[in-house]
N, C-alpha and C. Protein backbone atom coordinates (compact mmCIF):
# COMPACT_ATOMS: atom_id res chain seq x y z
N UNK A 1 -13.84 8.78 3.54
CA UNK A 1 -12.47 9.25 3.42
C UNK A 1 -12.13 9.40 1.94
N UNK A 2 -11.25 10.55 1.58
CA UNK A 2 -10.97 10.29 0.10
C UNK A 2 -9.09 10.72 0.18
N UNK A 3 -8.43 10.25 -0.71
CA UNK A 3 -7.30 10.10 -0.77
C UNK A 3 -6.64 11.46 -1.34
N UNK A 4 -5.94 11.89 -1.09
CA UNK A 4 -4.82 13.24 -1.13
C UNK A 4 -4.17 13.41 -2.34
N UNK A 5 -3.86 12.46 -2.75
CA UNK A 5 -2.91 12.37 -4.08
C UNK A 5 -3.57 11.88 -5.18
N UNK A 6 -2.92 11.93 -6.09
CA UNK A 6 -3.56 11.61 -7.80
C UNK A 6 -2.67 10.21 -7.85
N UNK A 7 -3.64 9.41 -8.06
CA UNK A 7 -3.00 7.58 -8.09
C UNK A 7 -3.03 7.33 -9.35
N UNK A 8 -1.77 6.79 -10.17
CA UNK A 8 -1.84 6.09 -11.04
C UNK A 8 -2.00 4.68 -11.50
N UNK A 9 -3.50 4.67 -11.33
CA UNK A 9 -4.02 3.30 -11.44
C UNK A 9 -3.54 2.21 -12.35
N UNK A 10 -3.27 3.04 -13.53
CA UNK A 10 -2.52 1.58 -14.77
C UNK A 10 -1.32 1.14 -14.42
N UNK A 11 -0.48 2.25 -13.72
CA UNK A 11 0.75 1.85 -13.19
C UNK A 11 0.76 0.63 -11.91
N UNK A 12 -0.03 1.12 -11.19
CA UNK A 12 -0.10 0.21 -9.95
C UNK A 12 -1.16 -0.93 -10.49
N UNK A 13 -1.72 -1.21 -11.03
CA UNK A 13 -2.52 -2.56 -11.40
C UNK A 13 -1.06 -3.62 -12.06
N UNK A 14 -0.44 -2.70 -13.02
CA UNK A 14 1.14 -3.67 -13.80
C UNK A 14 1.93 -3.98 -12.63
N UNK A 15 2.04 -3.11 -11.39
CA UNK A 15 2.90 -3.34 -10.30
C UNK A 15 2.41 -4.75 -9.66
N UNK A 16 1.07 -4.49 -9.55
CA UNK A 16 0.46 -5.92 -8.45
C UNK A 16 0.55 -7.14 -9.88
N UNK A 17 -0.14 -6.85 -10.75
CA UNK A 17 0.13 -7.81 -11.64
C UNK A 17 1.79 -9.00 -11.60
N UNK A 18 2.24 -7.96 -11.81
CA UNK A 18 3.66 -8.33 -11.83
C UNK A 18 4.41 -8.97 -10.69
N UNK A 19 4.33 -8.29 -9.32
CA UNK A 19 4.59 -9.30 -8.29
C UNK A 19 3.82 -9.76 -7.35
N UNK A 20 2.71 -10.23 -7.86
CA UNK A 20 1.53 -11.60 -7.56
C UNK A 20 0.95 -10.92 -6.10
N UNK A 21 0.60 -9.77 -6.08
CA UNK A 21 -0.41 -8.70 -5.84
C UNK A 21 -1.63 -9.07 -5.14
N UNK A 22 -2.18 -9.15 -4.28
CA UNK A 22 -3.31 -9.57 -4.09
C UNK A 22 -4.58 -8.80 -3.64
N UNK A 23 -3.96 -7.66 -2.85
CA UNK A 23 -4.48 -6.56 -3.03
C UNK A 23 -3.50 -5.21 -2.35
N UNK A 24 -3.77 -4.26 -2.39
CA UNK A 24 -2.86 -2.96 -2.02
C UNK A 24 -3.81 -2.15 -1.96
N UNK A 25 -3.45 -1.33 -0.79
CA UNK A 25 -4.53 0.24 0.18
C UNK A 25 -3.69 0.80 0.72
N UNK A 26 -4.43 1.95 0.86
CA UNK A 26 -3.63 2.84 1.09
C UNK A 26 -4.25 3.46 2.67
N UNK A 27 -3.66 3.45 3.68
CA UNK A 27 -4.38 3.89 5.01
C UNK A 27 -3.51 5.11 5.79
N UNK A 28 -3.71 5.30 6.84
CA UNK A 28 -3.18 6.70 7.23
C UNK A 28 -3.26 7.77 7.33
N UNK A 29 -2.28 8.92 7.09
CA UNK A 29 -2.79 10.26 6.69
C UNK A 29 -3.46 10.78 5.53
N UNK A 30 -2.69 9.95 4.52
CA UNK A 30 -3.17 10.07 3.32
C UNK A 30 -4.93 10.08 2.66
N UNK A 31 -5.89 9.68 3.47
CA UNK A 31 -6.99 9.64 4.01
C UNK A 31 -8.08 10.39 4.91
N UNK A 32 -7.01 11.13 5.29
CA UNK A 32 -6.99 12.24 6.35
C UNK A 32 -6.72 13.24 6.25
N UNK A 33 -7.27 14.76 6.65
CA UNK A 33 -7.04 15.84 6.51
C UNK A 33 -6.04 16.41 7.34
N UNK A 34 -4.86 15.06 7.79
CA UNK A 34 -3.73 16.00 8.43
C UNK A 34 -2.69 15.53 7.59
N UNK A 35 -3.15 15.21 6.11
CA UNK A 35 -1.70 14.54 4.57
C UNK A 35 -1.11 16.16 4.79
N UNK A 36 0.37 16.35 4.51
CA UNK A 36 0.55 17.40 3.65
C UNK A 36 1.69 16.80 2.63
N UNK A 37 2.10 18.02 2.35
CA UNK A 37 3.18 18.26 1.24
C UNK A 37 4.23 16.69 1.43
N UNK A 38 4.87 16.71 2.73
CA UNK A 38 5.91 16.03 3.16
C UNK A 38 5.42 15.00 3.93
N UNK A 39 4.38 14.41 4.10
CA UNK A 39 3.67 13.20 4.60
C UNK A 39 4.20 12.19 3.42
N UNK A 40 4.44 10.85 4.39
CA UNK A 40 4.72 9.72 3.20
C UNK A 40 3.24 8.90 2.92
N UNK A 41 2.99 8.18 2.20
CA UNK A 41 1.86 7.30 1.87
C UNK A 41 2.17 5.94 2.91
N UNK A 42 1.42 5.80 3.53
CA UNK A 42 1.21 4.56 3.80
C UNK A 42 0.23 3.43 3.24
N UNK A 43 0.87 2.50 2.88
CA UNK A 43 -0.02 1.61 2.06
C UNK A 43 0.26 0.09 2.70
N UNK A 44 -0.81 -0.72 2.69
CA UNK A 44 -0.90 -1.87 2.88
C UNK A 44 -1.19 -3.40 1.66
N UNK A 45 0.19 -4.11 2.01
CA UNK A 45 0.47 -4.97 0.82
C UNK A 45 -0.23 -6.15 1.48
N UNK A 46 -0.84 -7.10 0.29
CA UNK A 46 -1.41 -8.68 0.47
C UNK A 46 -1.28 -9.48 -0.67
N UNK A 47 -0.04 -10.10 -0.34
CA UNK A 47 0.33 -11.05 -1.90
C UNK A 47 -0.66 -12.51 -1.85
N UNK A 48 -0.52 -13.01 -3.32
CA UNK A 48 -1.38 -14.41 -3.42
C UNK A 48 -0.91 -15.39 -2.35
N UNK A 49 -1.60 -16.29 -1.88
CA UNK A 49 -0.73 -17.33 -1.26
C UNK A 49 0.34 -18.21 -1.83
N UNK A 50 1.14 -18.41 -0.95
CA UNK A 50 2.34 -18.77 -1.66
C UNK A 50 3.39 -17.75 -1.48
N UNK A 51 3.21 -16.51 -1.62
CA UNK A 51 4.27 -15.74 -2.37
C UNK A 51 4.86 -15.09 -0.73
N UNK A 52 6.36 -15.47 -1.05
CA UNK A 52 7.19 -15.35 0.34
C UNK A 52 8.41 -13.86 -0.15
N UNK A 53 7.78 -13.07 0.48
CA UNK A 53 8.67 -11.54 0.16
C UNK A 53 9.31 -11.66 1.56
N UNK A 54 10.74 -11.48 1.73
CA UNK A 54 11.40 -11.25 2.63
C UNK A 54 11.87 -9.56 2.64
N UNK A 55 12.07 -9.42 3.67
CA UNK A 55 12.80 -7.90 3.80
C UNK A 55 13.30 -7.13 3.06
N UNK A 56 14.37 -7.54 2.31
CA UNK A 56 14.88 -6.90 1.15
C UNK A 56 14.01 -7.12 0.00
N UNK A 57 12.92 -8.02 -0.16
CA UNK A 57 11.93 -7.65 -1.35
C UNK A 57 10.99 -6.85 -1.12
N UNK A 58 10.45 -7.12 0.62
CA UNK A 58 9.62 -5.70 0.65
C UNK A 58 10.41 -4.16 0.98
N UNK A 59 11.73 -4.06 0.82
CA UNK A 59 12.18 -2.65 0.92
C UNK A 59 12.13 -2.44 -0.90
N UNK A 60 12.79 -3.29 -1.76
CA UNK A 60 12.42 -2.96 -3.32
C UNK A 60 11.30 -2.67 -3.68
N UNK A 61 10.24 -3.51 -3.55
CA UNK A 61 8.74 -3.37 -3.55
C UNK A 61 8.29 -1.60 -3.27
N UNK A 62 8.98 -1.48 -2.08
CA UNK A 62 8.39 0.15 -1.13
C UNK A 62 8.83 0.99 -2.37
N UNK A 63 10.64 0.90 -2.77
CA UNK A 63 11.15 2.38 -3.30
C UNK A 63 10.34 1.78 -4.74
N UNK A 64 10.14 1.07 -5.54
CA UNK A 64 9.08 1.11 -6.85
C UNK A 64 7.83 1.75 -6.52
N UNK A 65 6.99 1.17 -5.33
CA UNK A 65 5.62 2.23 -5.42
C UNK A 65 5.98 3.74 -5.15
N UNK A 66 7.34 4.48 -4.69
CA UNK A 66 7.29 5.70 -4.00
C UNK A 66 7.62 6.05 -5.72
N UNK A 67 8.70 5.24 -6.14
CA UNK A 67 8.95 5.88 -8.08
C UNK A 67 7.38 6.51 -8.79
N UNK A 68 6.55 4.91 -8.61
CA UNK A 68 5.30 5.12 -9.06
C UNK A 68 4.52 6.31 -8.53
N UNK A 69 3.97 6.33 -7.39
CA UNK A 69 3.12 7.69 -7.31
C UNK A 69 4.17 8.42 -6.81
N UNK A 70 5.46 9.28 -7.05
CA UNK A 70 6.31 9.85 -6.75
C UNK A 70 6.49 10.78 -5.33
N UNK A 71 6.08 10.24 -4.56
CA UNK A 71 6.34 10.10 -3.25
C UNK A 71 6.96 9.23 -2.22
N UNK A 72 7.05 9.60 -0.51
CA UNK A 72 7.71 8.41 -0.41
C UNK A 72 6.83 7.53 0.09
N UNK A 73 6.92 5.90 -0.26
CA UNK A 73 5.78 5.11 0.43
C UNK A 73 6.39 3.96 1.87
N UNK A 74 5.66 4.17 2.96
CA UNK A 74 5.84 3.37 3.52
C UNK A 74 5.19 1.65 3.42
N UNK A 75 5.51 0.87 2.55
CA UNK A 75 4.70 -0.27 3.06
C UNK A 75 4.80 -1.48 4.15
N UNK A 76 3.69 -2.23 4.39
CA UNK A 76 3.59 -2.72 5.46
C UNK A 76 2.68 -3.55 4.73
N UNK A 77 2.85 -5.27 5.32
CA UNK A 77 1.94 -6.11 5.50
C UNK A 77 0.80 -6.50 6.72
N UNK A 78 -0.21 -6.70 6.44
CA UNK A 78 -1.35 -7.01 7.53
C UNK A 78 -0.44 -7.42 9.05
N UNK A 79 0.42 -8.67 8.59
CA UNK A 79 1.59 -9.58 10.21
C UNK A 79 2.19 -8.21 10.30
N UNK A 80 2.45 -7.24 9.97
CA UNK A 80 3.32 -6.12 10.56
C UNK A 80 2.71 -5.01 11.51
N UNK A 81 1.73 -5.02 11.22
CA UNK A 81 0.74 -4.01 12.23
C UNK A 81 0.52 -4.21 13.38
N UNK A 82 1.03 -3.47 14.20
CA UNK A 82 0.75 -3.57 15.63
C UNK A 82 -0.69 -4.21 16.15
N UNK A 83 -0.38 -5.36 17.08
CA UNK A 83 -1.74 -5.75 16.90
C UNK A 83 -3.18 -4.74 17.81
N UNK A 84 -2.21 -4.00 18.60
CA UNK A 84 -3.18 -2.65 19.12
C UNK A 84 -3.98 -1.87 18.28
N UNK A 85 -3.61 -1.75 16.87
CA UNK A 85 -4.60 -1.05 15.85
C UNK A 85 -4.46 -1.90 14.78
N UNK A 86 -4.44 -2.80 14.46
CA UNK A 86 -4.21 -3.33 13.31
C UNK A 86 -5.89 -3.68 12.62
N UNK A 87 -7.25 -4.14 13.68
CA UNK A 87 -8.20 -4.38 13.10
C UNK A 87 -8.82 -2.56 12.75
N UNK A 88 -8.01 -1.48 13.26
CA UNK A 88 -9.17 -0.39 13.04
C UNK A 88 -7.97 0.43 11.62
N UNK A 89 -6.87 -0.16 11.34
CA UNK A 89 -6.06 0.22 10.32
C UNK A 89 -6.67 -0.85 8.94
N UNK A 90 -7.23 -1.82 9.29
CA UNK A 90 -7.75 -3.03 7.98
C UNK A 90 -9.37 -2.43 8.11
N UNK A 91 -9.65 -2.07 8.61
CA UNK A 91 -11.31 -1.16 8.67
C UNK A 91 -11.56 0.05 7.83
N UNK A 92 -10.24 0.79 7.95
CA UNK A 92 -9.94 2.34 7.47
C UNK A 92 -9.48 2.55 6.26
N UNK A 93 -8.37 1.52 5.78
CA UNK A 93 -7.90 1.10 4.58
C UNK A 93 -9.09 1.38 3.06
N UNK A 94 -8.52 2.04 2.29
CA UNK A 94 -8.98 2.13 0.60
C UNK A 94 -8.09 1.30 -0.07
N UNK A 95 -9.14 0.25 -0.62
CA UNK A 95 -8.26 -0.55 -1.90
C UNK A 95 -8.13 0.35 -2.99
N UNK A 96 -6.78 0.03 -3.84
CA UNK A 96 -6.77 0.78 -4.70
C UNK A 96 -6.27 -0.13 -5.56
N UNK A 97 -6.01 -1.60 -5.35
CA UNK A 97 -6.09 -2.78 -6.16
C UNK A 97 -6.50 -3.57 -5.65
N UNK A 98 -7.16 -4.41 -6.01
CA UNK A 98 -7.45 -6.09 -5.57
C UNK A 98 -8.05 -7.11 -6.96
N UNK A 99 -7.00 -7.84 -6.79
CA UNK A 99 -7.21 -8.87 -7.97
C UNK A 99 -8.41 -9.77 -7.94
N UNK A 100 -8.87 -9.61 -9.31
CA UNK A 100 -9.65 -9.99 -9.82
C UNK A 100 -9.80 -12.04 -9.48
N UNK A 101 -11.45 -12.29 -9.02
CA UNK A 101 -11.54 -13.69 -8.40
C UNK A 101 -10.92 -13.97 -7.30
């Protein structure tokens, strides 16, 4: 699979850096030859342990990555995925960060 859009990697490494990041992918259409113009990104978030994002931090979190690669992004954590596809959506997934150790 290769990804649709032009990722700005330095940007999104300072993003995960910054709120304790553990890794971030991107799965979906975006991966797929049915992305277009008006498709949003779907991406999948995994913070360090410990780190407790509630609702309103993962809706801030979402509109900063859509600023960053200037689109809109849907994110979602691993507990959010339907558990009907959730092992063939963590299979399909491209990291496009994962912290180091």
């Amino acid at each position: 699979m290769s990804v649709r859009i032009s990722i700005p990697y330095a940007a999104i490494r300072e993003f995960c850096r910054r709120n304790r990041v553990r890794r971030l992918a991107l799965f979906g259409s975006v991966l797929r030859d049915d992305f277009t113009p008006t498709s949003d990104v779907d991406m999948l978030i995994e913070f360090d342990s410990g780190v407790r994002i509630g609702l309103i931090g993962l809706m801030r979190l979402q509109n900063e990555l859509s600023q960053i690669v200037g689109r809109k992004v849907d994110l979602r954590t691993p507990q959010d995925l339907n558990p009907l596809f959730r092992d063939e959506v963590l299979n399909e997934a491209e990291v496009i960060y994962e912290q180091a150790g």
